[in-house]
PDB file of N, CA and C in Angstrom:
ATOM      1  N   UNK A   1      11.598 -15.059  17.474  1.00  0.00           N
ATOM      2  CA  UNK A   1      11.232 -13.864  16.736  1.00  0.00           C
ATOM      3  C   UNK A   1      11.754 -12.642  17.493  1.00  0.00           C
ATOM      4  N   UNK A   2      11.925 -12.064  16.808  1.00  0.00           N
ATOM      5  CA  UNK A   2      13.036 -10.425  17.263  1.00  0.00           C
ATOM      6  C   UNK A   2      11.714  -9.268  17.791  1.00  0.00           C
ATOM      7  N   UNK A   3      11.924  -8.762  18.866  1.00  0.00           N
ATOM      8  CA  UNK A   3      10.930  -8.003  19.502  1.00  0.00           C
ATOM      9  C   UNK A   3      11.094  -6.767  18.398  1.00  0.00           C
ATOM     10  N   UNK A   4      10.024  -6.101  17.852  1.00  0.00           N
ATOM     11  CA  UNK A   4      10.278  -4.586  17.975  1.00  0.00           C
ATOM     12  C   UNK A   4      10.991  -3.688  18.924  1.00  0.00           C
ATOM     13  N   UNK A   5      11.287  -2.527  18.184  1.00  0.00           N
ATOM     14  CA  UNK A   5      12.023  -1.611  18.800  1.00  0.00           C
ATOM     15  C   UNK A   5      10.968  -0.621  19.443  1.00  0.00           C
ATOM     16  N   UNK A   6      11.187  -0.394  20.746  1.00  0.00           N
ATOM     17  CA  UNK A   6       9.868   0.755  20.605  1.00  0.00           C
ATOM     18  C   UNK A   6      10.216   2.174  20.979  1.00  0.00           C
ATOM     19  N   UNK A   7       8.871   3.113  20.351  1.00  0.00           N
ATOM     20  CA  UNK A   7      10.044   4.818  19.762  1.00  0.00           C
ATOM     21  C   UNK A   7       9.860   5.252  21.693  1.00  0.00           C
ATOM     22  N   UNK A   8      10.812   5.929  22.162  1.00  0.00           N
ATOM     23  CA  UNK A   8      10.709   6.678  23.119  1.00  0.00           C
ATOM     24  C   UNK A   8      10.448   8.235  23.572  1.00  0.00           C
ATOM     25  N   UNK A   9      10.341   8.617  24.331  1.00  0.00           N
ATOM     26  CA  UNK A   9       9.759  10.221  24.607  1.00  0.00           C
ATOM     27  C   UNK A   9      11.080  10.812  24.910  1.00  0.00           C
ATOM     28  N   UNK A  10      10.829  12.280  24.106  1.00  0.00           N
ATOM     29  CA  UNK A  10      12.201  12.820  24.178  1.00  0.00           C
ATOM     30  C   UNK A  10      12.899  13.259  23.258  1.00  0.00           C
ATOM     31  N   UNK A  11      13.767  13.672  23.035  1.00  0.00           N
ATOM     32  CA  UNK A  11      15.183  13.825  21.842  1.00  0.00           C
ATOM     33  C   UNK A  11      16.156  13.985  22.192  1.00  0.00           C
ATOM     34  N   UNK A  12      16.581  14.019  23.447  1.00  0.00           N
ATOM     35  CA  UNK A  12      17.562  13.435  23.962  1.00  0.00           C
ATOM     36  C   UNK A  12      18.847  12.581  23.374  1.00  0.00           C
ATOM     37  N   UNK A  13      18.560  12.148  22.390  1.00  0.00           N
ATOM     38  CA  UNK A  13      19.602  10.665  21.524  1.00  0.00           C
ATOM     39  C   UNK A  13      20.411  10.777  20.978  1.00  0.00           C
ATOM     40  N   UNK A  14      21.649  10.891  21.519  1.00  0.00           N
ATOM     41  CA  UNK A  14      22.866  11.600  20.651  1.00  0.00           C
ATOM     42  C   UNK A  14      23.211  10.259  19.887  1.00  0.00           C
ATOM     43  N   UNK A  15      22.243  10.100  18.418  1.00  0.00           N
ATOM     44  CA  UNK A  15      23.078   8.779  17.706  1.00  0.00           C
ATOM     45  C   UNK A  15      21.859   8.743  16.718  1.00  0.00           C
ATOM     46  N   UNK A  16      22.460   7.381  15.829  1.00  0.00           N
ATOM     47  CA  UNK A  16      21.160   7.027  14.897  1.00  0.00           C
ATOM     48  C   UNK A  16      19.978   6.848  15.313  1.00  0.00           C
ATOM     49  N   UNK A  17      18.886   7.399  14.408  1.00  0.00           N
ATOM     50  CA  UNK A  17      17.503   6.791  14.632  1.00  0.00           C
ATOM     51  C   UNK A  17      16.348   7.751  13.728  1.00  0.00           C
ATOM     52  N   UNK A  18      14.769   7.038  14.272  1.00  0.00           N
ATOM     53  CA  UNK A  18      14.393   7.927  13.350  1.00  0.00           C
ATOM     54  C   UNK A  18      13.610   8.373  14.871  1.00  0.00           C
ATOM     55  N   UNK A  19      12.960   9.314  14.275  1.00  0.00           N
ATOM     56  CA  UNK A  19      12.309  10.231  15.214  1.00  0.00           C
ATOM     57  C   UNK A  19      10.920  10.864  14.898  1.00  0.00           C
ATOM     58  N   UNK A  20      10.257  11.505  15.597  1.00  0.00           N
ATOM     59  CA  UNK A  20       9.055  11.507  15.088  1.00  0.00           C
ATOM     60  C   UNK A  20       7.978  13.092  16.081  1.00  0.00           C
ATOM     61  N   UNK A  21       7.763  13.641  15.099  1.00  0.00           N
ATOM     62  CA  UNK A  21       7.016  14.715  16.167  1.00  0.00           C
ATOM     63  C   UNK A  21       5.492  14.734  16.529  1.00  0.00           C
ATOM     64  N   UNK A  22       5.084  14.205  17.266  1.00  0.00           N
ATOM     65  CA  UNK A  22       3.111  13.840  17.563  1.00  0.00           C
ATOM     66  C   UNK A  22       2.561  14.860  18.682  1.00  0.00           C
ATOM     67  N   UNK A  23       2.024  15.055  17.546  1.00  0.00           N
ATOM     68  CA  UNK A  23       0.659  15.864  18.212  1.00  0.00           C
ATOM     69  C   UNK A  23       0.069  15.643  19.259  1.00  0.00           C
ATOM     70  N   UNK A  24       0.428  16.762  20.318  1.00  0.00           N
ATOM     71  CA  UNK A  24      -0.485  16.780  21.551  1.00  0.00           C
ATOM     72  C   UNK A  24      -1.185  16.094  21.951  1.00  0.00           C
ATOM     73  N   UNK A  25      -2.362  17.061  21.241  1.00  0.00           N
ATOM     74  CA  UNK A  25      -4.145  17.213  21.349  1.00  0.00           C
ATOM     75  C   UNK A  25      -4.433  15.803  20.572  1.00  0.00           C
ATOM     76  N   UNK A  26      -3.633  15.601  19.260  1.00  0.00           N
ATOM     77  CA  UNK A  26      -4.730  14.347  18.938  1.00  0.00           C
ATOM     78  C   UNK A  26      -3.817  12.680  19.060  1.00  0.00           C
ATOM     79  N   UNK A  27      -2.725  12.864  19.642  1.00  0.00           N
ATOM     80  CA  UNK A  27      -1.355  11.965  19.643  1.00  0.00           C
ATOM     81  C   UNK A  27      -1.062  11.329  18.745  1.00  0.00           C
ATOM     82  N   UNK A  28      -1.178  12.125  17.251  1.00  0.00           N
ATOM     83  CA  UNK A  28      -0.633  10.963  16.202  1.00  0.00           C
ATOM     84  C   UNK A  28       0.383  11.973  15.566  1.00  0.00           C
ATOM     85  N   UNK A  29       1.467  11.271  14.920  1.00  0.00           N
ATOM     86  CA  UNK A  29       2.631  11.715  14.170  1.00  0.00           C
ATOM     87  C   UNK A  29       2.500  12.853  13.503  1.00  0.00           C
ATOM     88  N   UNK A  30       3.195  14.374  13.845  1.00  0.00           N
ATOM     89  CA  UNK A  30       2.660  15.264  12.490  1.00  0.00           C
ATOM     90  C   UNK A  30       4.118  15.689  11.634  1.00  0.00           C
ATOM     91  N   UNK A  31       4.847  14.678  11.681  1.00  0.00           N
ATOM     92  CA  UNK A  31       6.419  14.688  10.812  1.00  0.00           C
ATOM     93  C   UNK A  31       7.150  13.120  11.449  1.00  0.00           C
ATOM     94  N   UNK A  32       7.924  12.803  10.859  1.00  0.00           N
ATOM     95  CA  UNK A  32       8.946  11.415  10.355  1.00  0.00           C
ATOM     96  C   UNK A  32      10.200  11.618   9.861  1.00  0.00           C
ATOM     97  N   UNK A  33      11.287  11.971  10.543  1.00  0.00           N
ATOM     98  CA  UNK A  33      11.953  11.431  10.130  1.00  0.00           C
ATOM     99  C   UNK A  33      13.575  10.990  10.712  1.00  0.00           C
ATOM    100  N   UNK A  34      14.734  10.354   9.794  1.00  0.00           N
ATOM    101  CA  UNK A  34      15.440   9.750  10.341  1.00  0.00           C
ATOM    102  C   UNK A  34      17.083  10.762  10.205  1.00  0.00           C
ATOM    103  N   UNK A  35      17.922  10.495  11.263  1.00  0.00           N
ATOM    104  CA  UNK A  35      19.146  11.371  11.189  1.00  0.00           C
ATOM    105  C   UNK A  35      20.324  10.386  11.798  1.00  0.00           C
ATOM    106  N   UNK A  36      21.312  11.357  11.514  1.00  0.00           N
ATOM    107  CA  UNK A  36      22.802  10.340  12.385  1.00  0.00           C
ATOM    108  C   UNK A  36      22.635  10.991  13.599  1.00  0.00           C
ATOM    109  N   UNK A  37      22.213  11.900  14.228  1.00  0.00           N
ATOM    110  CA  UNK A  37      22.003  12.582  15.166  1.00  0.00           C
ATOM    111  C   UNK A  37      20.870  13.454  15.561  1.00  0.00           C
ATOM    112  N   UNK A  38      19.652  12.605  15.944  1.00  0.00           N
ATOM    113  CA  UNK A  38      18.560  12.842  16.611  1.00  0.00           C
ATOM    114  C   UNK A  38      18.340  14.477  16.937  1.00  0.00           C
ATOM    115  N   UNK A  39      19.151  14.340  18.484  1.00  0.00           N
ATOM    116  CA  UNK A  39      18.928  15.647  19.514  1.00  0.00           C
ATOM    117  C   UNK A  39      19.400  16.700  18.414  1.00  0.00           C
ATOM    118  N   UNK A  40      20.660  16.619  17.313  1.00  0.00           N
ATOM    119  CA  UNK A  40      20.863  17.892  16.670  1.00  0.00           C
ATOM    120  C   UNK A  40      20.014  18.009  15.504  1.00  0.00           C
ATOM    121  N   UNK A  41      19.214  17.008  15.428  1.00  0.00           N
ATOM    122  CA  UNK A  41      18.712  17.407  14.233  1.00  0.00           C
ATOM    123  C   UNK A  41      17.131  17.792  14.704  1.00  0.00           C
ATOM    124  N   UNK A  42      16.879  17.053  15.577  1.00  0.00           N
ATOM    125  CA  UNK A  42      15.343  17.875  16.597  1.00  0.00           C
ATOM    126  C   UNK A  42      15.360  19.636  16.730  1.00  0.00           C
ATOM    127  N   UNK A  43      16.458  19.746  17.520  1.00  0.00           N
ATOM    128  CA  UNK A  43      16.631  20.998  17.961  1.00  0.00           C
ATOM    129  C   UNK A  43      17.092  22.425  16.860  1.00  0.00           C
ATOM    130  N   UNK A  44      17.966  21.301  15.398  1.00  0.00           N
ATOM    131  CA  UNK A  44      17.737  22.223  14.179  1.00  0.00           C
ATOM    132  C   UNK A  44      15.825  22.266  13.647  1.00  0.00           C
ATOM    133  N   UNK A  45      15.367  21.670  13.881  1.00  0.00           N
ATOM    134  CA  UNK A  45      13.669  21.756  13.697  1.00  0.00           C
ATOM    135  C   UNK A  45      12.975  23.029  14.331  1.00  0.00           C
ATOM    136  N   UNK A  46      13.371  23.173  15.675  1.00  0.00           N
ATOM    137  CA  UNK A  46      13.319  24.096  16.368  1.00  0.00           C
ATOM    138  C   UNK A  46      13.298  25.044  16.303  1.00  0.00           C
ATOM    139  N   UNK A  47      14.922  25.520  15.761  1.00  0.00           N
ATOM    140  CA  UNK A  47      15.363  26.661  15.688  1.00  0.00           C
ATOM    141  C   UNK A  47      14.993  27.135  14.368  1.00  0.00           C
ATOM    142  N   UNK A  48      14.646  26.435  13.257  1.00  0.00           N
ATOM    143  CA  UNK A  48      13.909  27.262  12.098  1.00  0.00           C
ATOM    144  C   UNK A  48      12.448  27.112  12.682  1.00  0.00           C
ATOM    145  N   UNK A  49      11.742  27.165  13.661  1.00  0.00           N
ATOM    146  CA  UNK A  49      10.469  27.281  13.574  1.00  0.00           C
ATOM    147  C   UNK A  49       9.422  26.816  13.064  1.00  0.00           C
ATOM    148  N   UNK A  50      10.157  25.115  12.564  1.00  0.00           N
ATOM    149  CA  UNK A  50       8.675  24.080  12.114  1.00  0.00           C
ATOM    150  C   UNK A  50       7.774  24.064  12.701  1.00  0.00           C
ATOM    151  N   UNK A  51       6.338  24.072  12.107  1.00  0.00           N
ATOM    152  CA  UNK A  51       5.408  24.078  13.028  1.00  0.00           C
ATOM    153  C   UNK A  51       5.400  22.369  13.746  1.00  0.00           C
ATOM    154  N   UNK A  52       5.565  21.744  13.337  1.00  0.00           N
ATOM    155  CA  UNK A  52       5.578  20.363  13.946  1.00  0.00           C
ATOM    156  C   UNK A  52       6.593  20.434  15.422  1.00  0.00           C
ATOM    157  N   UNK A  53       7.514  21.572  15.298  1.00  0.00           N
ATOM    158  CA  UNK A  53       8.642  20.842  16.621  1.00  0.00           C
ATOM    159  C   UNK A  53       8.654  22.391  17.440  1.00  0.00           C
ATOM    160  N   UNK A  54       7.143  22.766  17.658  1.00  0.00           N
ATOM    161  CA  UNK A  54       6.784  23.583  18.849  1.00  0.00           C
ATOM    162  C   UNK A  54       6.130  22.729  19.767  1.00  0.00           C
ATOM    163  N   UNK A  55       6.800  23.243  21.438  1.00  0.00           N
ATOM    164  CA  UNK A  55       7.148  22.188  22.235  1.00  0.00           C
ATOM    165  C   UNK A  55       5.414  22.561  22.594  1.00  0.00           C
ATOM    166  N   UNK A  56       4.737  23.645  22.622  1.00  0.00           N
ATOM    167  CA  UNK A  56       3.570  23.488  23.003  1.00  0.00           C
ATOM    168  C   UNK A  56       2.533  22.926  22.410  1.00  0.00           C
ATOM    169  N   UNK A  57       2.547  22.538  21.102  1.00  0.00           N
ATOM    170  CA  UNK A  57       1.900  21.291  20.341  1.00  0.00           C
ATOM    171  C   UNK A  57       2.164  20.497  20.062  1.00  0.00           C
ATOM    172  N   UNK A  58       3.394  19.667  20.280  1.00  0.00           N
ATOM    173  CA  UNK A  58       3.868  18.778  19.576  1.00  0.00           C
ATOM    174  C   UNK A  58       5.374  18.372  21.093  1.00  0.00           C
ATOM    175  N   UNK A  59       5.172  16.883  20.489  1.00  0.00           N
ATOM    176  CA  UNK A  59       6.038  16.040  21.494  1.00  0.00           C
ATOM    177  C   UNK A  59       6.778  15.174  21.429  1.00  0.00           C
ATOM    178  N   UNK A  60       8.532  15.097  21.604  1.00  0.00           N
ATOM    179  CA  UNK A  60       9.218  14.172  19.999  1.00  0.00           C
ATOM    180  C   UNK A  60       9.346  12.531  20.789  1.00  0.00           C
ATOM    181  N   UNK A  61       9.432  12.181  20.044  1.00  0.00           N
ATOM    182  CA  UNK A  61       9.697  10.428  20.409  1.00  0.00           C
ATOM    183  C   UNK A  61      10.911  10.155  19.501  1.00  0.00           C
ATOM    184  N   UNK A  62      11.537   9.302  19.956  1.00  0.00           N
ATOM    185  CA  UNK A  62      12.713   8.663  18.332  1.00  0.00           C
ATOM    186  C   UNK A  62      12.317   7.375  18.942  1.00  0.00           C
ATOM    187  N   UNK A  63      13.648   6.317  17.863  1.00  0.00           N
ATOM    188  CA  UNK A  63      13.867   5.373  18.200  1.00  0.00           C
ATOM    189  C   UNK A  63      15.252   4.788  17.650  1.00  0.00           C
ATOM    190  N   UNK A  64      15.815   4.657  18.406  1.00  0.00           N
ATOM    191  CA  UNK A  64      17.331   4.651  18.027  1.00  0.00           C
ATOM    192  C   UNK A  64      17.439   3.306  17.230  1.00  0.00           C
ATOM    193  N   UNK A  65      18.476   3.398  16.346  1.00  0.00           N
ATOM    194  CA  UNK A  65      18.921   2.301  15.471  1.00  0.00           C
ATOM    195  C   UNK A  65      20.876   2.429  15.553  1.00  0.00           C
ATOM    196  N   UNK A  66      20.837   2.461  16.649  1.00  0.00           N
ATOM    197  CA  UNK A  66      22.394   2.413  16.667  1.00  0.00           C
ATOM    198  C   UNK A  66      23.539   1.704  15.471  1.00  0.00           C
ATOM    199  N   UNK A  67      23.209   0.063  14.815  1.00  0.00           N
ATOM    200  CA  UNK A  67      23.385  -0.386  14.075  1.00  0.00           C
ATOM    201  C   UNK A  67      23.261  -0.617  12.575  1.00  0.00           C
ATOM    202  N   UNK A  68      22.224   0.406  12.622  1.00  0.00           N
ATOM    203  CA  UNK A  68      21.483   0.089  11.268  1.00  0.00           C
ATOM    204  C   UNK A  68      22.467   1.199  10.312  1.00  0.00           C
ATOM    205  N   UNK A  69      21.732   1.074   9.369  1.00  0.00           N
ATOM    206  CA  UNK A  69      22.518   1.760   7.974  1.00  0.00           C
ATOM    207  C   UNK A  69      21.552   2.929   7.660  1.00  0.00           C
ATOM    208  N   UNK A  70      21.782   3.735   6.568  1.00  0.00           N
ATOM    209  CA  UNK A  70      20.955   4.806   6.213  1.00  0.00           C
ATOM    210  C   UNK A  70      19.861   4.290   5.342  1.00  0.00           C
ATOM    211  N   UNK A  71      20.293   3.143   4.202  1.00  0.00           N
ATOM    212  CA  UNK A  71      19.195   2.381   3.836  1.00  0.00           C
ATOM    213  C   UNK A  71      18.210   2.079   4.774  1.00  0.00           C
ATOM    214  N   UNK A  72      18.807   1.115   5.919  1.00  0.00           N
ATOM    215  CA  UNK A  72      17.663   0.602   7.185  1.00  0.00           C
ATOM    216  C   UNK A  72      17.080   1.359   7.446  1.00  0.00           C
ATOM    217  N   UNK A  73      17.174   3.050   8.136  1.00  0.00           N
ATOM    218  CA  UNK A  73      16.448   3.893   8.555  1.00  0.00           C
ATOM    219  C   UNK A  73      15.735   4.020   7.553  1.00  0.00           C
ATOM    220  N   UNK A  74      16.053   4.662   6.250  1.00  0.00           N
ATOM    221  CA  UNK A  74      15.209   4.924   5.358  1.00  0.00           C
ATOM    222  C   UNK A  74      13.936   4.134   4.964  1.00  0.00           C
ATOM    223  N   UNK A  75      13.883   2.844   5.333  1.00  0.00           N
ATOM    224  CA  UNK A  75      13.420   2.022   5.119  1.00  0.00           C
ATOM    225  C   UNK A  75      11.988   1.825   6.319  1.00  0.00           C
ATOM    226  N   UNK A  76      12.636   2.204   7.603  1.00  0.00           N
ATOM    227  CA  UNK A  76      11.825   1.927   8.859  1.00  0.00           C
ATOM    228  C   UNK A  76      10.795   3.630   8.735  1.00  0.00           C
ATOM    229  N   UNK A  77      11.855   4.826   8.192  1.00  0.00           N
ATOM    230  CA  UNK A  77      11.011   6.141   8.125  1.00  0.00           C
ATOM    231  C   UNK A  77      10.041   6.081   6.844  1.00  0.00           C
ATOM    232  N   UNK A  78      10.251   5.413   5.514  1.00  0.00           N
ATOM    233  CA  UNK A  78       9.141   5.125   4.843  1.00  0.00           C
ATOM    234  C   UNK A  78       7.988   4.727   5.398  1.00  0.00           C
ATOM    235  N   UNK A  79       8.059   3.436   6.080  1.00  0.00           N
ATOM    236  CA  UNK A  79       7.173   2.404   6.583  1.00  0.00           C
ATOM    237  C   UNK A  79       6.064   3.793   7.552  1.00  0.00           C
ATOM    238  N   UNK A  80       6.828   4.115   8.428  1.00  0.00           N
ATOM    239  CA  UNK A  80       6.321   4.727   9.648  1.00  0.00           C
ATOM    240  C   UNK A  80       5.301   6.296   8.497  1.00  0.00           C
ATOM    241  N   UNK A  81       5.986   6.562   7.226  1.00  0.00           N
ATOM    242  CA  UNK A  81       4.953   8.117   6.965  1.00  0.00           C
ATOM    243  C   UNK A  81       3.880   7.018   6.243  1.00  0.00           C
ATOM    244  N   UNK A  82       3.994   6.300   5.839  1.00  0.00           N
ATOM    245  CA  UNK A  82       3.290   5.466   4.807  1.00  0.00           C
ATOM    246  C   UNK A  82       1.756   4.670   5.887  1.00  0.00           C
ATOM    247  N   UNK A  83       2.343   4.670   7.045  1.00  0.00           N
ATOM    248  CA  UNK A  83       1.286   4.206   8.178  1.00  0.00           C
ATOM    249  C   UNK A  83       0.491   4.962   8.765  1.00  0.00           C
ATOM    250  N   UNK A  84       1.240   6.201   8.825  1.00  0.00           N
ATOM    251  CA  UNK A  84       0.555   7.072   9.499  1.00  0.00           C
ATOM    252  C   UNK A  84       0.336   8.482   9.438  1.00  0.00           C
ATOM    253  N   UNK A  85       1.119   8.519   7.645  1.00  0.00           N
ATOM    254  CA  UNK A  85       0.454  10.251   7.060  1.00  0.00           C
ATOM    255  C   UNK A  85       0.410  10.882   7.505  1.00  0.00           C
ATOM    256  N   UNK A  86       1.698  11.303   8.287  1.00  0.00           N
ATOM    257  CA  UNK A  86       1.968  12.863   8.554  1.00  0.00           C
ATOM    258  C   UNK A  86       1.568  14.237   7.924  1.00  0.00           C
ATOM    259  N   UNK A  87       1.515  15.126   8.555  1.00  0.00           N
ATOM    260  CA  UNK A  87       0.635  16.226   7.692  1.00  0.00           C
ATOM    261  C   UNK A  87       1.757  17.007   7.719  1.00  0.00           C
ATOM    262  N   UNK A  88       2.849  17.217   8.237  1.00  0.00           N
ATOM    263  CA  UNK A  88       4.424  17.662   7.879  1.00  0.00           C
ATOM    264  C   UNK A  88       5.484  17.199   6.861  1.00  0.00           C
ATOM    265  N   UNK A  89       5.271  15.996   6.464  1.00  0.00           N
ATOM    266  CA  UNK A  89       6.095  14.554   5.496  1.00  0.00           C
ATOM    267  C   UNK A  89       5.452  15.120   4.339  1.00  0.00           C
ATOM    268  N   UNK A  90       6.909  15.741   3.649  1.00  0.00           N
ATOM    269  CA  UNK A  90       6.360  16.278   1.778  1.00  0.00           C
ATOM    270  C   UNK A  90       6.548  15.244   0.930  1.00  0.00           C
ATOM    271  N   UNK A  91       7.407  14.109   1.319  1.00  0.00           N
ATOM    272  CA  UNK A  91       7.966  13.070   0.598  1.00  0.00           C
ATOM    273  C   UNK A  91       7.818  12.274   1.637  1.00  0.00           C
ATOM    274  N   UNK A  92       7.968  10.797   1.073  1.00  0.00           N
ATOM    275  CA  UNK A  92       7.655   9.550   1.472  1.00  0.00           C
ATOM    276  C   UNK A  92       8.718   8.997   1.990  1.00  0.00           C
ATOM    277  N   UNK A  93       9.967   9.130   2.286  1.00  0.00           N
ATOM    278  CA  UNK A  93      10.897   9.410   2.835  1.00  0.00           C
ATOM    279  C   UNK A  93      11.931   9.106   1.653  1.00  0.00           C
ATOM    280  N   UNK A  94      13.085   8.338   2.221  1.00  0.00           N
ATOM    281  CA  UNK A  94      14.013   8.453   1.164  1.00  0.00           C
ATOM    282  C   UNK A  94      15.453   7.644   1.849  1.00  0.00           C
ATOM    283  N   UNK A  95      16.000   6.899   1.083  1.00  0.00           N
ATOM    284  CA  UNK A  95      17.211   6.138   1.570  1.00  0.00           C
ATOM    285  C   UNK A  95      18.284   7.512   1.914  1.00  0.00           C
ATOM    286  N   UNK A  96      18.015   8.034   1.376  1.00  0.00           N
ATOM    287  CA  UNK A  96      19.320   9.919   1.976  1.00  0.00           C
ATOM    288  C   UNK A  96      20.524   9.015   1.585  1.00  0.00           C
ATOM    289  N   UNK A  97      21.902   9.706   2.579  1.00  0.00           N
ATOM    290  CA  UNK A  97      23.157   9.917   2.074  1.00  0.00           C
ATOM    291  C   UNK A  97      23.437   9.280   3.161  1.00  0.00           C
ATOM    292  N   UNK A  98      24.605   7.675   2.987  1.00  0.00           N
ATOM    293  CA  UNK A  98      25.253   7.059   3.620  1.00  0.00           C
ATOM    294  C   UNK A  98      25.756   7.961   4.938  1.00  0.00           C
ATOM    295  N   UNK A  99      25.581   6.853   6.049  1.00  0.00           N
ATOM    296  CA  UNK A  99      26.008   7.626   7.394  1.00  0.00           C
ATOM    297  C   UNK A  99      27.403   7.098   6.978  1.00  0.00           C
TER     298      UNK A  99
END
């Protein structure tokens, strides 16, 4: 049986994956989701001023999928808002646009 992948601390990840922004104070997920490029798409979060990806409440994790497809992610970022109801996630995620 194939181990899980597990998400790491950081955004750091110049590559596929999905990613995830959790709350401080209560450490659960308060946004989900997946990109071809993690660190640029964290740090575009940033720079418009989501409340989810202020570094003093919130703390990013990803988890890279180097191999996978945009379906796959889409698939692993459903699973992950659907578990754990983000209070940032307007939609349930979404297969998006072929990497």
């Amino acid at each position: 049986m194939a181990r899980r992948g597990r998400y790491r601390h950081g955004n750091d990840h110049r590559g596929r994956g999905v990613y995830r922004a959790i709350n401080k104070r209560t450490n659960k997920p308060g946004y989900v989701g997946k990109a071809k490029d993690i660190e640029t798409r964290t740090k575009q979060h940033e720079r418009e001023g989501k409340p989810f990806a202020n570094p003093k409440t919130h703390r990013w994790e990803h988890k890279p999928l180097p191999r996978s497809t945009a379906k796959t992610a889409g698939v692993v970022e459903a699973n992950q808002i659907a578990k754990h109801k983000p209070k940032h996630n307007l939609h349930s995620g979404s297969p998006g646009r072929p990497w």
